[in-house]
C-alpha atoms as a PDB file:
ATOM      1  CA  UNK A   1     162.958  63.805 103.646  1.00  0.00           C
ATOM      2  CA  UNK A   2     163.962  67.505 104.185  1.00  0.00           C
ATOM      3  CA  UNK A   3     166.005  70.180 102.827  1.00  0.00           C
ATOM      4  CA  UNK A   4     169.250  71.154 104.642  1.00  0.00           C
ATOM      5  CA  UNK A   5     170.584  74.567 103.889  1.00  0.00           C
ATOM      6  CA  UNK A   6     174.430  75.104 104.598  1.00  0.00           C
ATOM      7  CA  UNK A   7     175.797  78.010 107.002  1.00  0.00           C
ATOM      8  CA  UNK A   8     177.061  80.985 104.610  1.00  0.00           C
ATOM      9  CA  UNK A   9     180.910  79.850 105.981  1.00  0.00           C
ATOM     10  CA  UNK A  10     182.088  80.478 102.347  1.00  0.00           C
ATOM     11  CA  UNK A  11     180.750  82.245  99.115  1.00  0.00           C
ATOM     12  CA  UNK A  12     179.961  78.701  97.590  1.00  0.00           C
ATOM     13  CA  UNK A  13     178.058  77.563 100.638  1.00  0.00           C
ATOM     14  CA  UNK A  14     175.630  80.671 100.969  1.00  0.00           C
ATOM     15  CA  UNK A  15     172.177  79.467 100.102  1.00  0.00           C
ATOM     16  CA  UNK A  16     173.479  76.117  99.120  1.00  0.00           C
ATOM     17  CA  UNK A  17     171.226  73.423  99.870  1.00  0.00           C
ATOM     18  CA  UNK A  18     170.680  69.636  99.729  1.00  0.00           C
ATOM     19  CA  UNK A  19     167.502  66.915  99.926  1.00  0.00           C
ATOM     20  CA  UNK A  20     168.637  64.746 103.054  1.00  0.00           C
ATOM     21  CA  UNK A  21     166.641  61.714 103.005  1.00  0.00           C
ATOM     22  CA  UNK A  22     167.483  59.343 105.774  1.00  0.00           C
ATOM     23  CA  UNK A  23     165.748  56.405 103.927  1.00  0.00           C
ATOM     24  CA  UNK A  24     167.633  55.641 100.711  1.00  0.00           C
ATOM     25  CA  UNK A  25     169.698  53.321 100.778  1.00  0.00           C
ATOM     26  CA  UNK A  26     173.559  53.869 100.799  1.00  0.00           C
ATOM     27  CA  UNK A  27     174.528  50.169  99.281  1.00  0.00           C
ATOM     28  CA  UNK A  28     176.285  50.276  95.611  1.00  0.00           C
ATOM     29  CA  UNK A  29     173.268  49.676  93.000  1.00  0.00           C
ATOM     30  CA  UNK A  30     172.829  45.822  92.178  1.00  0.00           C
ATOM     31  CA  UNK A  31     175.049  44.992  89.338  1.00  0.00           C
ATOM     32  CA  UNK A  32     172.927  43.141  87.143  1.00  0.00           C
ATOM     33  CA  UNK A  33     171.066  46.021  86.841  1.00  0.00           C
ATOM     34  CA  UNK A  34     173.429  48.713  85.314  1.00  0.00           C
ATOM     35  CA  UNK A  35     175.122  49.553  82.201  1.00  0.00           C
ATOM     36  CA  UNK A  36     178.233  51.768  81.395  1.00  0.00           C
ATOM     37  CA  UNK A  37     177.189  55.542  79.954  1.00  0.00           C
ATOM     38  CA  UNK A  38     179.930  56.719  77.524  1.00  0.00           C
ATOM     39  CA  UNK A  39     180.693  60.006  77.908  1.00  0.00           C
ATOM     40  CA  UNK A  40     179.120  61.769  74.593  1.00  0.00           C
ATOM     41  CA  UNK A  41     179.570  65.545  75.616  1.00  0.00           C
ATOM     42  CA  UNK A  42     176.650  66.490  73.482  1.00  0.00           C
ATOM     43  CA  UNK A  43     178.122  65.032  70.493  1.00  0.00           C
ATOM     44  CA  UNK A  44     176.713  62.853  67.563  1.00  0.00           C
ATOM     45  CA  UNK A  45     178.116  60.057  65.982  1.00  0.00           C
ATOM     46  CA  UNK A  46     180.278  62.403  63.651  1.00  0.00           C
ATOM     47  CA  UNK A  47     181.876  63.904  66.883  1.00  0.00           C
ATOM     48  CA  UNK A  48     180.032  67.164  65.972  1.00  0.00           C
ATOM     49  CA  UNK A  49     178.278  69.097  68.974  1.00  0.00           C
ATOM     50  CA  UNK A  50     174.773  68.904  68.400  1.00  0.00           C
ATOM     51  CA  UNK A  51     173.923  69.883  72.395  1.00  0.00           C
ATOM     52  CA  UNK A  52     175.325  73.093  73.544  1.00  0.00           C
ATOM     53  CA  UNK A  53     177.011  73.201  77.223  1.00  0.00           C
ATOM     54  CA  UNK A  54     177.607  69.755  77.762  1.00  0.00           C
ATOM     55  CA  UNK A  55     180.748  67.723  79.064  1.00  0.00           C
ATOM     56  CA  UNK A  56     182.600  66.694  81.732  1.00  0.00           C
ATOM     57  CA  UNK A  57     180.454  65.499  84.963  1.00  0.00           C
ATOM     58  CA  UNK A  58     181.054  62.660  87.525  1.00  0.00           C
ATOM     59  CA  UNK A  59     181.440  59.205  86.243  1.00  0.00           C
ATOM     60  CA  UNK A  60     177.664  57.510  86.411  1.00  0.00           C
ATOM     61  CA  UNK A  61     176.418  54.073  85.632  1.00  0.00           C
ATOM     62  CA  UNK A  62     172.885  53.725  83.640  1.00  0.00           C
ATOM     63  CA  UNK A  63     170.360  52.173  85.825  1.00  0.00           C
ATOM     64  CA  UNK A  64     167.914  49.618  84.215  1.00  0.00           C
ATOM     65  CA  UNK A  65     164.646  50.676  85.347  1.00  0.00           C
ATOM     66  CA  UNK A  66     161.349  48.756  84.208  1.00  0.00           C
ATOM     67  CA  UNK A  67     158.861  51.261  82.865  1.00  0.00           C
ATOM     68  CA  UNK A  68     156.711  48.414  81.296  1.00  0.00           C
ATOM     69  CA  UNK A  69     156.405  46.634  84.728  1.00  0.00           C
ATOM     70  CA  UNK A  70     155.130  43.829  82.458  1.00  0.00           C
ATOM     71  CA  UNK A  71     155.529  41.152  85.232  1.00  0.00           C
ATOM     72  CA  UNK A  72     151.553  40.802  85.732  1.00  0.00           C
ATOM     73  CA  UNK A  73     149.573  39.546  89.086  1.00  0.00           C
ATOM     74  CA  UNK A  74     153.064  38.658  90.741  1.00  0.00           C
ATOM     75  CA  UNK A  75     153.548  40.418  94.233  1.00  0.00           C
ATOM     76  CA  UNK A  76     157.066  42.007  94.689  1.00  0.00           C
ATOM     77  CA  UNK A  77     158.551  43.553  97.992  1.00  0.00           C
ATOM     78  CA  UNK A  78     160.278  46.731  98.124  1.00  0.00           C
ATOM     79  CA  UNK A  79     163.889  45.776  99.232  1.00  0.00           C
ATOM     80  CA  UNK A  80     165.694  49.182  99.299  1.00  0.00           C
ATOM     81  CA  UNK A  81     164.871  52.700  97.663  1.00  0.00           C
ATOM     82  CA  UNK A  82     168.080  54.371  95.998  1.00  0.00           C
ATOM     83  CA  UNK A  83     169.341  57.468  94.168  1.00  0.00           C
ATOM     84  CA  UNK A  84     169.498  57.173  90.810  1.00  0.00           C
ATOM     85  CA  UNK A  85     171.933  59.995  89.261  1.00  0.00           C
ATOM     86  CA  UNK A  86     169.807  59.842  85.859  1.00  0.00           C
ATOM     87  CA  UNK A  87     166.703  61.136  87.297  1.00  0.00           C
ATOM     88  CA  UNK A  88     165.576  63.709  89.850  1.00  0.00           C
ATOM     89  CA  UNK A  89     163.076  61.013  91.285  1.00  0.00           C
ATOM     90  CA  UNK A  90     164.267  58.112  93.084  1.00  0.00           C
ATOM     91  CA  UNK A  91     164.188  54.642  92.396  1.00  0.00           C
ATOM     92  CA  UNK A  92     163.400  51.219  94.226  1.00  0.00           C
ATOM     93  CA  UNK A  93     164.905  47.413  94.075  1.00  0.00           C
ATOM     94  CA  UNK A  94     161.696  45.079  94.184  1.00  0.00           C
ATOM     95  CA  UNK A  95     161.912  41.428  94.298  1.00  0.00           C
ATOM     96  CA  UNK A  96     159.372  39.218  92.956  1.00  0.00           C
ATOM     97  CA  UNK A  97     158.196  36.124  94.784  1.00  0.00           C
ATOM     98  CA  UNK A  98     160.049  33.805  92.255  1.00  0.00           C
ATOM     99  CA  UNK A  99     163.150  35.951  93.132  1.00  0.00           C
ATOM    100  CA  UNK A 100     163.588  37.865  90.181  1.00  0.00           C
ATOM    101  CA  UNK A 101     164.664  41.692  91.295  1.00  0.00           C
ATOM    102  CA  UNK A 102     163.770  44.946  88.930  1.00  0.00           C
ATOM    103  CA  UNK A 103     163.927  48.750  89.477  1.00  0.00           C
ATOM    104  CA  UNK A 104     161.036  50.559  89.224  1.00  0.00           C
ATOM    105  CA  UNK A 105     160.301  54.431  89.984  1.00  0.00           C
ATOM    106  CA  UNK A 106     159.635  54.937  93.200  1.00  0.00           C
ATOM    107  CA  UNK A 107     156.342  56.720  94.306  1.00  0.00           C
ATOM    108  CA  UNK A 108     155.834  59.302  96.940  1.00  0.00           C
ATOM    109  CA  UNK A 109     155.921  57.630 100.397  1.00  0.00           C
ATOM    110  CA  UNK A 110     157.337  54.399  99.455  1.00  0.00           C
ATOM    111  CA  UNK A 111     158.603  52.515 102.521  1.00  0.00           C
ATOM    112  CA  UNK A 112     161.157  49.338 102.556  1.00  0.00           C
ATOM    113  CA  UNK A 113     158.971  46.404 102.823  1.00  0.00           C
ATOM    114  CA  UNK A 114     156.051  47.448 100.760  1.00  0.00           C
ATOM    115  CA  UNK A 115     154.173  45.488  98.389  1.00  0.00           C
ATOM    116  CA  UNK A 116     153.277  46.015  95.187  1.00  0.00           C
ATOM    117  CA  UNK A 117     151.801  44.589  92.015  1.00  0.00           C
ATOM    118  CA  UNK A 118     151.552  45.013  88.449  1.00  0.00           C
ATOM    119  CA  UNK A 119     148.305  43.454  86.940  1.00  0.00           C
ATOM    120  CA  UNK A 120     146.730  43.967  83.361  1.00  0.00           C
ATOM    121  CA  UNK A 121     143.230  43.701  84.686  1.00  0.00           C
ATOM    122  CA  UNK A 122     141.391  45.417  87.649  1.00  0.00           C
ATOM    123  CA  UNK A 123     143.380  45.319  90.938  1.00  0.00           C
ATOM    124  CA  UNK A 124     142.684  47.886  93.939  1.00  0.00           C
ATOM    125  CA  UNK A 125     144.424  51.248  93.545  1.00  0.00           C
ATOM    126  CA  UNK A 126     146.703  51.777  95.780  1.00  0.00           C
ATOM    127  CA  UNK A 127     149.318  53.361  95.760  1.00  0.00           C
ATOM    128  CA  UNK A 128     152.483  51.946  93.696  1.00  0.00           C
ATOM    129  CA  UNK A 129     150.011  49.523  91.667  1.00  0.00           C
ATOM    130  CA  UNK A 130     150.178  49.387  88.250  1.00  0.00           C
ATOM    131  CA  UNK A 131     147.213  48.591  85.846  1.00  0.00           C
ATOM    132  CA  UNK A 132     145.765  50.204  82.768  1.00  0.00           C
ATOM    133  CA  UNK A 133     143.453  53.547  82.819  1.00  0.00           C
ATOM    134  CA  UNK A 134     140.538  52.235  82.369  1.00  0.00           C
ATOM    135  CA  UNK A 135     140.546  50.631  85.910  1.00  0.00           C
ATOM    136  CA  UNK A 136     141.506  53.374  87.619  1.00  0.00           C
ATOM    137  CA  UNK A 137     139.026  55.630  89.432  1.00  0.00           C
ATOM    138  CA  UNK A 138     138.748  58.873  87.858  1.00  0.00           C
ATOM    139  CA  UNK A 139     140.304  61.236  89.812  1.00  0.00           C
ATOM    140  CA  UNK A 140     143.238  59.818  90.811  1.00  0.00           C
ATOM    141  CA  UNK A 141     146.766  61.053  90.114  1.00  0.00           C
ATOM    142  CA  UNK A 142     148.543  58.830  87.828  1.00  0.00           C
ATOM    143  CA  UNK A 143     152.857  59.146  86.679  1.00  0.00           C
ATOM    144  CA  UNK A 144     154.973  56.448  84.573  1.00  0.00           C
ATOM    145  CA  UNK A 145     151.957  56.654  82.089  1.00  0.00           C
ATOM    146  CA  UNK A 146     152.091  54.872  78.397  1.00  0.00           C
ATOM    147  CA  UNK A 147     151.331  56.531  75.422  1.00  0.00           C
ATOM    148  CA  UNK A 148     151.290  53.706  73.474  1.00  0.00           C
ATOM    149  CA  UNK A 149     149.929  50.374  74.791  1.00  0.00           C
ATOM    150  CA  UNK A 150     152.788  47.860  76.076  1.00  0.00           C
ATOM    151  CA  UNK A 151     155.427  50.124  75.066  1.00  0.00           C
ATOM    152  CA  UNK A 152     156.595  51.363  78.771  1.00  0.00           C
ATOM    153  CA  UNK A 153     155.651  54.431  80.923  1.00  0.00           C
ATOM    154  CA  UNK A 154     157.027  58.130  79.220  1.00  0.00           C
ATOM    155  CA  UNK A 155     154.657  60.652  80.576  1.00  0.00           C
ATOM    156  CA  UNK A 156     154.989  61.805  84.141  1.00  0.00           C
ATOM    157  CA  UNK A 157     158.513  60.357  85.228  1.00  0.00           C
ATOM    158  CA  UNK A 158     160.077  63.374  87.019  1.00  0.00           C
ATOM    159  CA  UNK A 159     159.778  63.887  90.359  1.00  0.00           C
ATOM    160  CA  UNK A 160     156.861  64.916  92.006  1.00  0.00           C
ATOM    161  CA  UNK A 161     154.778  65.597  88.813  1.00  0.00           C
ATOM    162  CA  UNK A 162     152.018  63.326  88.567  1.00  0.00           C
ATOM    163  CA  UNK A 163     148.893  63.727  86.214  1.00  0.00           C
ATOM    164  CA  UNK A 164     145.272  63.827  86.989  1.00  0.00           C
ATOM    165  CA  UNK A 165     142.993  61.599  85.210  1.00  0.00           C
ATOM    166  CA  UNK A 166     139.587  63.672  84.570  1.00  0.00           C
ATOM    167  CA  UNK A 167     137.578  61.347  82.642  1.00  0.00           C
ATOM    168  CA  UNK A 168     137.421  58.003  80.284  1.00  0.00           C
ATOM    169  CA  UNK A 169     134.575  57.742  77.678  1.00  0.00           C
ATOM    170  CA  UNK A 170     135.149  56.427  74.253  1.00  0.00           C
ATOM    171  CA  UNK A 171     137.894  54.243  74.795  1.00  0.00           C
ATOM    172  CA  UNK A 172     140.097  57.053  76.075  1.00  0.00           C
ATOM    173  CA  UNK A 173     140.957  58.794  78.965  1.00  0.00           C
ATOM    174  CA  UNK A 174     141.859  62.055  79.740  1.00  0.00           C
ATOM    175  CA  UNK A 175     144.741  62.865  81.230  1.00  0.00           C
ATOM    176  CA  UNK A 176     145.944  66.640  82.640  1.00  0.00           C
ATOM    177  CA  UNK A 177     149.165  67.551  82.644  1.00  0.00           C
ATOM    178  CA  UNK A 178     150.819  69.445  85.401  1.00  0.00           C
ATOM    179  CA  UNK A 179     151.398  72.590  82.784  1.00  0.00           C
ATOM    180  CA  UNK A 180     147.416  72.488  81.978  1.00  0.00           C
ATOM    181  CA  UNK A 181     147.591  70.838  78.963  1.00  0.00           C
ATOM    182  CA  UNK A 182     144.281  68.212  78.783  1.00  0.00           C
ATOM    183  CA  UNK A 183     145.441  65.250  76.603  1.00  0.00           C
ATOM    184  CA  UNK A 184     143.694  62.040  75.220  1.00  0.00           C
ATOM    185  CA  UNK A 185     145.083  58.474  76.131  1.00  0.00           C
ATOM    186  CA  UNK A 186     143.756  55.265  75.203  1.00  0.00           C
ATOM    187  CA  UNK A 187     142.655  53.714  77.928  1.00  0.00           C
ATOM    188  CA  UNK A 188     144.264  50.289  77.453  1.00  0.00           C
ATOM    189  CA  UNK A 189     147.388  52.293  78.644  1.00  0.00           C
ATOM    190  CA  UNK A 190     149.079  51.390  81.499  1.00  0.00           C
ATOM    191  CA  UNK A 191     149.584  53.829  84.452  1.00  0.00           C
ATOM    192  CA  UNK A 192     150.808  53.902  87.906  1.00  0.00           C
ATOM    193  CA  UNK A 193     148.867  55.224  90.893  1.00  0.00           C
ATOM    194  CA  UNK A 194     150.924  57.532  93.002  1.00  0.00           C
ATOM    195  CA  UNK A 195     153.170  60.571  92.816  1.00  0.00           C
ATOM    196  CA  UNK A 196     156.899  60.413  91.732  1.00  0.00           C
ATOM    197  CA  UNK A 197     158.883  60.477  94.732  1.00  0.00           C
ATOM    198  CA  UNK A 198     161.342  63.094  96.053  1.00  0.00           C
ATOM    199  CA  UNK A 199     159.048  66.222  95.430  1.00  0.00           C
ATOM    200  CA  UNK A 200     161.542  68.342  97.513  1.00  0.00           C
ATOM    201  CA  UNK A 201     163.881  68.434  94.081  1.00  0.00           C
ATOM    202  CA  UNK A 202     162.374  71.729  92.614  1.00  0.00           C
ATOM    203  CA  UNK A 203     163.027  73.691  96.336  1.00  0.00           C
ATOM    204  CA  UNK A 204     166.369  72.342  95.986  1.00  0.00           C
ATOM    205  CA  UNK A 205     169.335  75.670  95.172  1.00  0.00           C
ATOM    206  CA  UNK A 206     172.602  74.569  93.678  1.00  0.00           C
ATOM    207  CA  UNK A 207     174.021  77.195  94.937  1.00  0.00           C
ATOM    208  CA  UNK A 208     177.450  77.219  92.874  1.00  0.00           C
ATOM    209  CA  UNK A 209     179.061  76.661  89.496  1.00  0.00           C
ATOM    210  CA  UNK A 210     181.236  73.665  90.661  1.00  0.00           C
ATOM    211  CA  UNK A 211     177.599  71.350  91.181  1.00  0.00           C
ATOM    212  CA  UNK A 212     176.593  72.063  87.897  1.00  0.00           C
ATOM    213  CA  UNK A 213     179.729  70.666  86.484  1.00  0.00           C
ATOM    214  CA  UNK A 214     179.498  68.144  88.904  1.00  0.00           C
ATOM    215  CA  UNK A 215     176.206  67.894  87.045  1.00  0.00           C
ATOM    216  CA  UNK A 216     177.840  67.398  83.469  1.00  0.00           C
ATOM    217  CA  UNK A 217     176.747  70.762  82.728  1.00  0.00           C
ATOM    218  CA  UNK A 218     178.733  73.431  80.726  1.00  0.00           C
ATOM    219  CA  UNK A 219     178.748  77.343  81.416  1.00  0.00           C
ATOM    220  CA  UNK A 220     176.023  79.220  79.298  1.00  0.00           C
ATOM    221  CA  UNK A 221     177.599  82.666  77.620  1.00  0.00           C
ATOM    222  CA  UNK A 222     175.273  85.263  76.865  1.00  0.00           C
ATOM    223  CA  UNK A 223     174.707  86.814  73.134  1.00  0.00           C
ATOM    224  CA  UNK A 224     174.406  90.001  74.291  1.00  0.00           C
ATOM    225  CA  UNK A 225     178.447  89.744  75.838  1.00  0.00           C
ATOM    226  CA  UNK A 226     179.610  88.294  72.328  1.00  0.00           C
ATOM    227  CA  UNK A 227     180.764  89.522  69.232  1.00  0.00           C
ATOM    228  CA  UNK A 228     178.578  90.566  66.535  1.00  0.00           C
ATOM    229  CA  UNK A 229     180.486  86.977  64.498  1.00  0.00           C
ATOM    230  CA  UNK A 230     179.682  85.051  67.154  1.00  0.00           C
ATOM    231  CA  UNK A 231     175.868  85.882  67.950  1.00  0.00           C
ATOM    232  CA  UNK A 232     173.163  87.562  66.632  1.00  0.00           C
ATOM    233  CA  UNK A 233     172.419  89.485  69.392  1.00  0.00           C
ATOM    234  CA  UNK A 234     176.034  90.713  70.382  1.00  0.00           C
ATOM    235  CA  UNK A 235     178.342  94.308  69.691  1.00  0.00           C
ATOM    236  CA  UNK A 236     178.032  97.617  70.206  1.00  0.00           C
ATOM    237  CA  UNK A 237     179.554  99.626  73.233  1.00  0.00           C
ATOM    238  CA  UNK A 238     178.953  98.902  76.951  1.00  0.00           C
ATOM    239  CA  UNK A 239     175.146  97.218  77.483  1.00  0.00           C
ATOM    240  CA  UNK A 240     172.727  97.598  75.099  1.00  0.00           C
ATOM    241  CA  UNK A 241     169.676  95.454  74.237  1.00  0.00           C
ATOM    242  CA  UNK A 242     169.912  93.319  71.621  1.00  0.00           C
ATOM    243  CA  UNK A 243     168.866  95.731  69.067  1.00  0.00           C
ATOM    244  CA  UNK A 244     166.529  93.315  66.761  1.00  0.00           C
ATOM    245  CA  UNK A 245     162.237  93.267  67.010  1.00  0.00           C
ATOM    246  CA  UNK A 246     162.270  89.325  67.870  1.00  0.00           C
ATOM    247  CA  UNK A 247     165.222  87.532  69.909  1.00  0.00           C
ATOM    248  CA  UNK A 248     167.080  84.918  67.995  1.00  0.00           C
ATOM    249  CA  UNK A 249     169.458  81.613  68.748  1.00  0.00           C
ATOM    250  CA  UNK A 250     173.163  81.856  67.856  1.00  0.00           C
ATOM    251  CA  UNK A 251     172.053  80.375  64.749  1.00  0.00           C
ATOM    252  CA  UNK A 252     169.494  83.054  63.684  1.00  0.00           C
ATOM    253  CA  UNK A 253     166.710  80.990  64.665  1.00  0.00           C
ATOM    254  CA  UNK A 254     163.461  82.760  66.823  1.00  0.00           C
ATOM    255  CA  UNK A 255     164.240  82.114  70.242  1.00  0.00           C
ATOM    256  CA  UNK A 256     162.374  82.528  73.455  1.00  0.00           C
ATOM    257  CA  UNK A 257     158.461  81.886  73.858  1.00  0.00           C
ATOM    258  CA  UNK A 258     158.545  80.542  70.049  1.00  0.00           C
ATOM    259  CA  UNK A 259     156.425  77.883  69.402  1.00  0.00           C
ATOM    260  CA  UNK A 260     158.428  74.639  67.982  1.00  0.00           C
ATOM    261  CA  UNK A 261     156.079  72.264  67.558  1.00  0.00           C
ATOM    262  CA  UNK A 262     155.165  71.395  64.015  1.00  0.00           C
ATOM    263  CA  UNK A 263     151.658  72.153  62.438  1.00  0.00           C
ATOM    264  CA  UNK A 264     149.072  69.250  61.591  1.00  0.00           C
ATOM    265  CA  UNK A 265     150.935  66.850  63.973  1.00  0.00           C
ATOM    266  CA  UNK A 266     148.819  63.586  63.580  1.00  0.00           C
ATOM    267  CA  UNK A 267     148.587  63.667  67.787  1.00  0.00           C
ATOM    268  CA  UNK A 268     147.127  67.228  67.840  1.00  0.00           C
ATOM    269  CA  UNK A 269     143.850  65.509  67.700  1.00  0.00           C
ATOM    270  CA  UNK A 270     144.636  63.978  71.033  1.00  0.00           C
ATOM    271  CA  UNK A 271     145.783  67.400  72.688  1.00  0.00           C
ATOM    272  CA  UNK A 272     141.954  68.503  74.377  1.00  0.00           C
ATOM    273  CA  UNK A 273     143.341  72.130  75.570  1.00  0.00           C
ATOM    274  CA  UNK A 274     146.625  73.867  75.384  1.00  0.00           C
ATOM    275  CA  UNK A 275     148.557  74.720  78.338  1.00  0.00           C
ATOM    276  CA  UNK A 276     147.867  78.239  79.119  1.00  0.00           C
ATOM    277  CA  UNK A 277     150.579  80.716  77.818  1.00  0.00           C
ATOM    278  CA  UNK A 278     153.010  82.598  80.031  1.00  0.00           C
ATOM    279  CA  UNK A 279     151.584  86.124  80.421  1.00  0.00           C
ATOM    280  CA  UNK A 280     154.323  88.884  79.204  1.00  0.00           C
ATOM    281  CA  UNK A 281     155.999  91.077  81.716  1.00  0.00           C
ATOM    282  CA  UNK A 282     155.486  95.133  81.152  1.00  0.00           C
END
């Protein structure tokens, strides 16, 4: 896997560049395995826009990928490794030995023909294994993590953020997220031992407007270029800063380093330490 940055033989292609990875593979996704995704444009189900900047895109099918990887103490063989357009971290086909096939997210170094498993009790960690916390050395980093105990991996799915595990004691483990943050888990949860694949994605530079509609992604206007009717932050003559002590959403709302999460949040008493805050600039 590398990055491949275009010539500068137009505008659009200057500083353009592109993950090339030589092993995924370029066969049409197994049909069994996808669904149709209805094109929603960031509306609800009263056709009002409840997402900002969304629409158009290129036509995508929903991948079914199993985050539960509930098929315990059965080997399964990596049969390809694809691109899923869903995700920024790839995926990979495994069939089972009784010749059932499943996606599954893909860790970091994943190779066609690797085995893996998926056990509920104490298996060796290697890499691509699945099993819960509390059998997993401390440590090691961990992604497609459960919250909640046979409900399906939903911390750590992007690609190449993994979590630490730090400690278990008490029936939990502790769990540190790549912005700091130290968390509480149970430790019945289920994890996976690895990194998310394709860790290249964050040195990756679109490069030009036309990707990011490619991308399903809508142009973002600034306040300060609207109309005083339009957005709290926009008149007056020529540039000028947005002329308020706090910066605000379109709908009047605080905006930008505000903290949104609610107060007395039953799960605060999982959260160990905050993720540092982002220092100001002078």
């Amino acid at each position: 896997m590398a990055i491949k940055v275009y010539k500068p033989t137009t505008p659009a292609r200057r500083k353009t560049s592109v993950i090339v990875n030589k092993d995924l593979s370029k066969a049409r996704p197994k049909k069994s395995l996808i669904v149709t995704r209805k094109q929603k444009a960031g509306r609800n189900s009263q056709g009002r826009i409840t997402v900002r900047h969304k629409g158009g895109g290129a036509k995508r099918f929903i991948r079914i990928v199993d985050f539960k990887r509930d098929k315990f103490d059965i080997v399964a063989k990596v049969e390809t490794i694809e691109y899923d357009p869903n995700r920024n971290a790839n995926i990979a086909l495994v069939v089972y030995v009784d010749g059932e096939r499943r996606y599954i997210l893909a860790h970091d170094g994943i190779k066609v023909g690797d085995k893996i498993k998926s056990s509920d009790k104490k298996i060796s960690a290697k890499k691509g294994y699945h099993m819960p916390l509390k059998y997993i050395p401390t440590g090691t980093q961990v992604f497609n993590v459960e919250l909640t105990p046979g409900k399906g991996g939903q911390l750590a799915r992007s690609a190449g953020n993994p979590l630490m595990l730090m400690a278990i004691a008490d029936g939990k483990a502790q769990l540190k997220m790549p912005s700091g943050e130290i968390r509480l888990v149970l430790d019945s949860c289920k994890a996976t031992i690895g990194t998310p694949s394709n860790p290249e994605h964050r040195n990756v530079r679109i490069g030009k407007a036309g990707r990011k509609r490619h991308m399903g992604i809508r142009p973002t206007v600034r306040g300060k270029v609207m109309n005083p009717v339009d957005h709290p932050h926009g008149g007056g003559e020529g540039s000028n800063p947005i002329g308020m002590k706090h910066p605000k959403t379109y709908k009047g709302k605080p905006a930008y380093g505000v903290k949104t999460r609610r107060k007395n949040r039953p799960s605060d008493k999982m959260i160990i330490k905050r993720r540092p805050s982002k220092t100001k600039r002078k």
